[in-house]
PDB file of N, CA and C in Angstrom:
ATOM      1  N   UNK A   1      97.970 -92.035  83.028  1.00  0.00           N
ATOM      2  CA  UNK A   1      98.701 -93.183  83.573  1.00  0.00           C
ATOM      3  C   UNK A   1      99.610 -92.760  84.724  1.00  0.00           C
ATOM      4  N   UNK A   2      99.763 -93.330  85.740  1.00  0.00           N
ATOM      5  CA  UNK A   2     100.493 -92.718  86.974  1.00  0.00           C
ATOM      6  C   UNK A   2     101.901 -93.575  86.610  1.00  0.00           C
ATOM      7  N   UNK A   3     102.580 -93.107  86.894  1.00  0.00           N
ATOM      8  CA  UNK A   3     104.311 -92.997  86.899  1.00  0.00           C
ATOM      9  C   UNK A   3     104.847 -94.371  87.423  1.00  0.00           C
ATOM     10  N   UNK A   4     104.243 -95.064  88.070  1.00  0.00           N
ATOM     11  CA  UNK A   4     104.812 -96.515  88.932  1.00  0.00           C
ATOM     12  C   UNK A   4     104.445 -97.177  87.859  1.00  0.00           C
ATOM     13  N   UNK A   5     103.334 -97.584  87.001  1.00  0.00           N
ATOM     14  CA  UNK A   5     102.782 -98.141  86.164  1.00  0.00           C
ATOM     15  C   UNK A   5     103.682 -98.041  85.156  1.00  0.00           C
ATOM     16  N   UNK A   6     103.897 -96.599  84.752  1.00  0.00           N
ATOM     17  CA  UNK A   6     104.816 -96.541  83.135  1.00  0.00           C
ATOM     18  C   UNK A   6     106.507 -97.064  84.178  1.00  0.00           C
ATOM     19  N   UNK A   7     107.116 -96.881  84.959  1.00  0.00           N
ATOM     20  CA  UNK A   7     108.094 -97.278  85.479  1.00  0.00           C
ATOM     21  C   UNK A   7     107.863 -98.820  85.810  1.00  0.00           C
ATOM     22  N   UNK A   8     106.644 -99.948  85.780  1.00  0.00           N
ATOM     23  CA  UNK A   8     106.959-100.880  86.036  1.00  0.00           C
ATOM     24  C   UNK A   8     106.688-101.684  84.795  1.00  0.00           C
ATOM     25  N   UNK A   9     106.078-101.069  83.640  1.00  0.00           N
ATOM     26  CA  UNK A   9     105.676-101.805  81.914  1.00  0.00           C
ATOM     27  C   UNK A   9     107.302-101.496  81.628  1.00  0.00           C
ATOM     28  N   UNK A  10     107.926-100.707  82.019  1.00  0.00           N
ATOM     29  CA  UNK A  10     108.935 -99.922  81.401  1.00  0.00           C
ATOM     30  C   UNK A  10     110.378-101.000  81.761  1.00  0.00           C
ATOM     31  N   UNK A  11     110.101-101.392  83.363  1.00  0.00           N
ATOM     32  CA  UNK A  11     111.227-102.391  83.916  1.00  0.00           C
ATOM     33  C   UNK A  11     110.755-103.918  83.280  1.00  0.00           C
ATOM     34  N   UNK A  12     109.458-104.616  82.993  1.00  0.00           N
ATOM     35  CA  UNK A  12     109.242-106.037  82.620  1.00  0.00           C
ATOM     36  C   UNK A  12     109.382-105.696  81.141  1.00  0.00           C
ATOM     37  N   UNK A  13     109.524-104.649  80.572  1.00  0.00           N
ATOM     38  CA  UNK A  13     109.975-104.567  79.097  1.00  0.00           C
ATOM     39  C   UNK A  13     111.521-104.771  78.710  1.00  0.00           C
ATOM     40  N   UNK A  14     112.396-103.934  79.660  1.00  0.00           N
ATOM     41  CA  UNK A  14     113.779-103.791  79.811  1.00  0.00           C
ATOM     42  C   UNK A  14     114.280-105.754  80.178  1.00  0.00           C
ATOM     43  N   UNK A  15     113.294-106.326  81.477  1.00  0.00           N
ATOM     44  CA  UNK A  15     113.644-107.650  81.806  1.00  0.00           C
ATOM     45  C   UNK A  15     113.683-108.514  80.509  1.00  0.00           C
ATOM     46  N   UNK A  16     112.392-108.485  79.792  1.00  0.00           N
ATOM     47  CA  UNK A  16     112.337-109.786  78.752  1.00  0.00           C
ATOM     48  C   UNK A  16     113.285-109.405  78.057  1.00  0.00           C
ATOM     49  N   UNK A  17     113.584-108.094  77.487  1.00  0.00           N
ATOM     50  CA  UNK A  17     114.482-107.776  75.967  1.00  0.00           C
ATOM     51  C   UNK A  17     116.080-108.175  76.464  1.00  0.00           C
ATOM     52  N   UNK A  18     116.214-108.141  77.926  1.00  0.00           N
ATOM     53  CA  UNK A  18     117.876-108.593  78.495  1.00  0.00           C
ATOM     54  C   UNK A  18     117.423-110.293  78.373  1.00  0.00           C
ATOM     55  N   UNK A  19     116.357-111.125  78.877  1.00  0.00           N
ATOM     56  CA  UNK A  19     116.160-112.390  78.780  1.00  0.00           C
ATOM     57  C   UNK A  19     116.507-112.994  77.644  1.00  0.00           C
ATOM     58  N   UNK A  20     116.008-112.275  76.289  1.00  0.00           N
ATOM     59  CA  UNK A  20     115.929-112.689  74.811  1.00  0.00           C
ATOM     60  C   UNK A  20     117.116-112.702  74.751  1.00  0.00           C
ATOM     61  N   UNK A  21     117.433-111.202  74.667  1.00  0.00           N
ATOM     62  CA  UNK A  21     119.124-111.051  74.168  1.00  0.00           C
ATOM     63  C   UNK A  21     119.892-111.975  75.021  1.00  0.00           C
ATOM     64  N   UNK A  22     119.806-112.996  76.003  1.00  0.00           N
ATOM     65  CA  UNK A  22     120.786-113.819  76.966  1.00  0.00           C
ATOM     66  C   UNK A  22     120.468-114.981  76.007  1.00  0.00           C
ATOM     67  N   UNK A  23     119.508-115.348  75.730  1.00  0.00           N
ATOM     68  CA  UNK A  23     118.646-116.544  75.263  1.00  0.00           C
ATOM     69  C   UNK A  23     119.051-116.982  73.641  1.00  0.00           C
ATOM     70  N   UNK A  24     119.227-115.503  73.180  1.00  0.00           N
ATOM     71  CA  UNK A  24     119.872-115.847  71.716  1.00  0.00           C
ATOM     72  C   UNK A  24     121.307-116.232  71.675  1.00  0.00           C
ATOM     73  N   UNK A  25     121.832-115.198  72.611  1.00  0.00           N
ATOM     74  CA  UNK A  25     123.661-115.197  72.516  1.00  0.00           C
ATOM     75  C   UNK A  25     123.758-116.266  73.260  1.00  0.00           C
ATOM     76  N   UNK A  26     122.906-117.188  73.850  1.00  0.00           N
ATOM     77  CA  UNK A  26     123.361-118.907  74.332  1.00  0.00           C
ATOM     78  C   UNK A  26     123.077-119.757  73.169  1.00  0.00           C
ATOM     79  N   UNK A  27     122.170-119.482  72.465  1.00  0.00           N
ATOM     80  CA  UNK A  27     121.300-120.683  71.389  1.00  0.00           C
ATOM     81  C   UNK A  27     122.528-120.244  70.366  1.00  0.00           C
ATOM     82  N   UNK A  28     122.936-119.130  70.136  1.00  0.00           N
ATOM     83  CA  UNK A  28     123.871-118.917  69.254  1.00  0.00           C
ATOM     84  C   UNK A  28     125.121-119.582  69.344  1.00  0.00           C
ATOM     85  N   UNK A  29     126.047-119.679  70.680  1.00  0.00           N
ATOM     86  CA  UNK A  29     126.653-120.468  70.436  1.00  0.00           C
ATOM     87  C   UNK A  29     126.726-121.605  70.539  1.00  0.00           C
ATOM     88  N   UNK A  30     125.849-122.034  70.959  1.00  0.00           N
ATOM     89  CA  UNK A  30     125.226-123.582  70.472  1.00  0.00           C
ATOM     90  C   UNK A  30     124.907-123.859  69.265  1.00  0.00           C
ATOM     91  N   UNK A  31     124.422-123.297  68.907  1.00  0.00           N
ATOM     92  CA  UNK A  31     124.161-123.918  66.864  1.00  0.00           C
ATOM     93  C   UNK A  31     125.959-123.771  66.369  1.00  0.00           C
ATOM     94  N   UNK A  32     126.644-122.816  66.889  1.00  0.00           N
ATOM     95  CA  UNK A  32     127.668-122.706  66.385  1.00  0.00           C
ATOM     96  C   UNK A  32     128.130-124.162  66.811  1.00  0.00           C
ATOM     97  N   UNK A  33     128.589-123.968  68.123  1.00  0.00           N
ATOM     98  CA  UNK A  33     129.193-125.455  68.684  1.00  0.00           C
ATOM     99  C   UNK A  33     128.127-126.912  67.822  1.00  0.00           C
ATOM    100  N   UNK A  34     127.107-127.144  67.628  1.00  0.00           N
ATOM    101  CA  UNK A  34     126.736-127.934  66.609  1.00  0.00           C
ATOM    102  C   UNK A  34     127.063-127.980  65.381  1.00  0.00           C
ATOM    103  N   UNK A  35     127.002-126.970  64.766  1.00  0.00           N
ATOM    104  CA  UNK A  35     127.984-126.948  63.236  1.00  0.00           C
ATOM    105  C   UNK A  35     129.055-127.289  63.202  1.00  0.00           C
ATOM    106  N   UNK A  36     130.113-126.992  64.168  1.00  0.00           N
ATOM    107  CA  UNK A  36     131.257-127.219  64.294  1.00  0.00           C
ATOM    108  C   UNK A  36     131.579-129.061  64.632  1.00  0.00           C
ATOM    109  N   UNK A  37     130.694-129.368  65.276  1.00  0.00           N
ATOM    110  CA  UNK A  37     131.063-130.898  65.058  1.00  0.00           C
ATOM    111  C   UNK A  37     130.597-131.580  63.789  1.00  0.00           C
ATOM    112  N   UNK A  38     129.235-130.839  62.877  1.00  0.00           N
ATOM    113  CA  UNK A  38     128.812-131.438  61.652  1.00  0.00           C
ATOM    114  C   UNK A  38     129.585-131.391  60.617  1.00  0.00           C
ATOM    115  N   UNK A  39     130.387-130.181  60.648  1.00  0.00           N
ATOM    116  CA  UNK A  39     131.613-130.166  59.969  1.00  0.00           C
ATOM    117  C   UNK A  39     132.724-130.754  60.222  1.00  0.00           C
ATOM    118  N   UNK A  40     133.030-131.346  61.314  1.00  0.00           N
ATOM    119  CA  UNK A  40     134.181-132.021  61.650  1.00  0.00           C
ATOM    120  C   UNK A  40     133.847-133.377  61.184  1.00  0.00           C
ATOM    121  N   UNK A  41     132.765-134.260  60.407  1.00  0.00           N
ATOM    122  CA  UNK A  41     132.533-135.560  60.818  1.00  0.00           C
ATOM    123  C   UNK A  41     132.535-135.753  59.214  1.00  0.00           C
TER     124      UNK A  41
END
């Protein structure tokens, strides 16, 4: 395998796993901020 290849599986691997991890820690505090009004009512 030549080196640009493992350096570019290596950068769209690094991209999605920062995407997810952005994607959860938003949905996260959103379910929070939703609970928080289901409990208020």
């Amino acid at each position: 395998m030549d080196i640009t290849k493992l350096a570019l599986i290596f950068g769209m691997s690094l991209l999605i796993y920062c995407a997810f991890l952005f994607l959860g820690f938003f949905l996260k505090n959103k379910n929070l901020k939703a609970q928080n009004i289901k409990k208020d009512e």
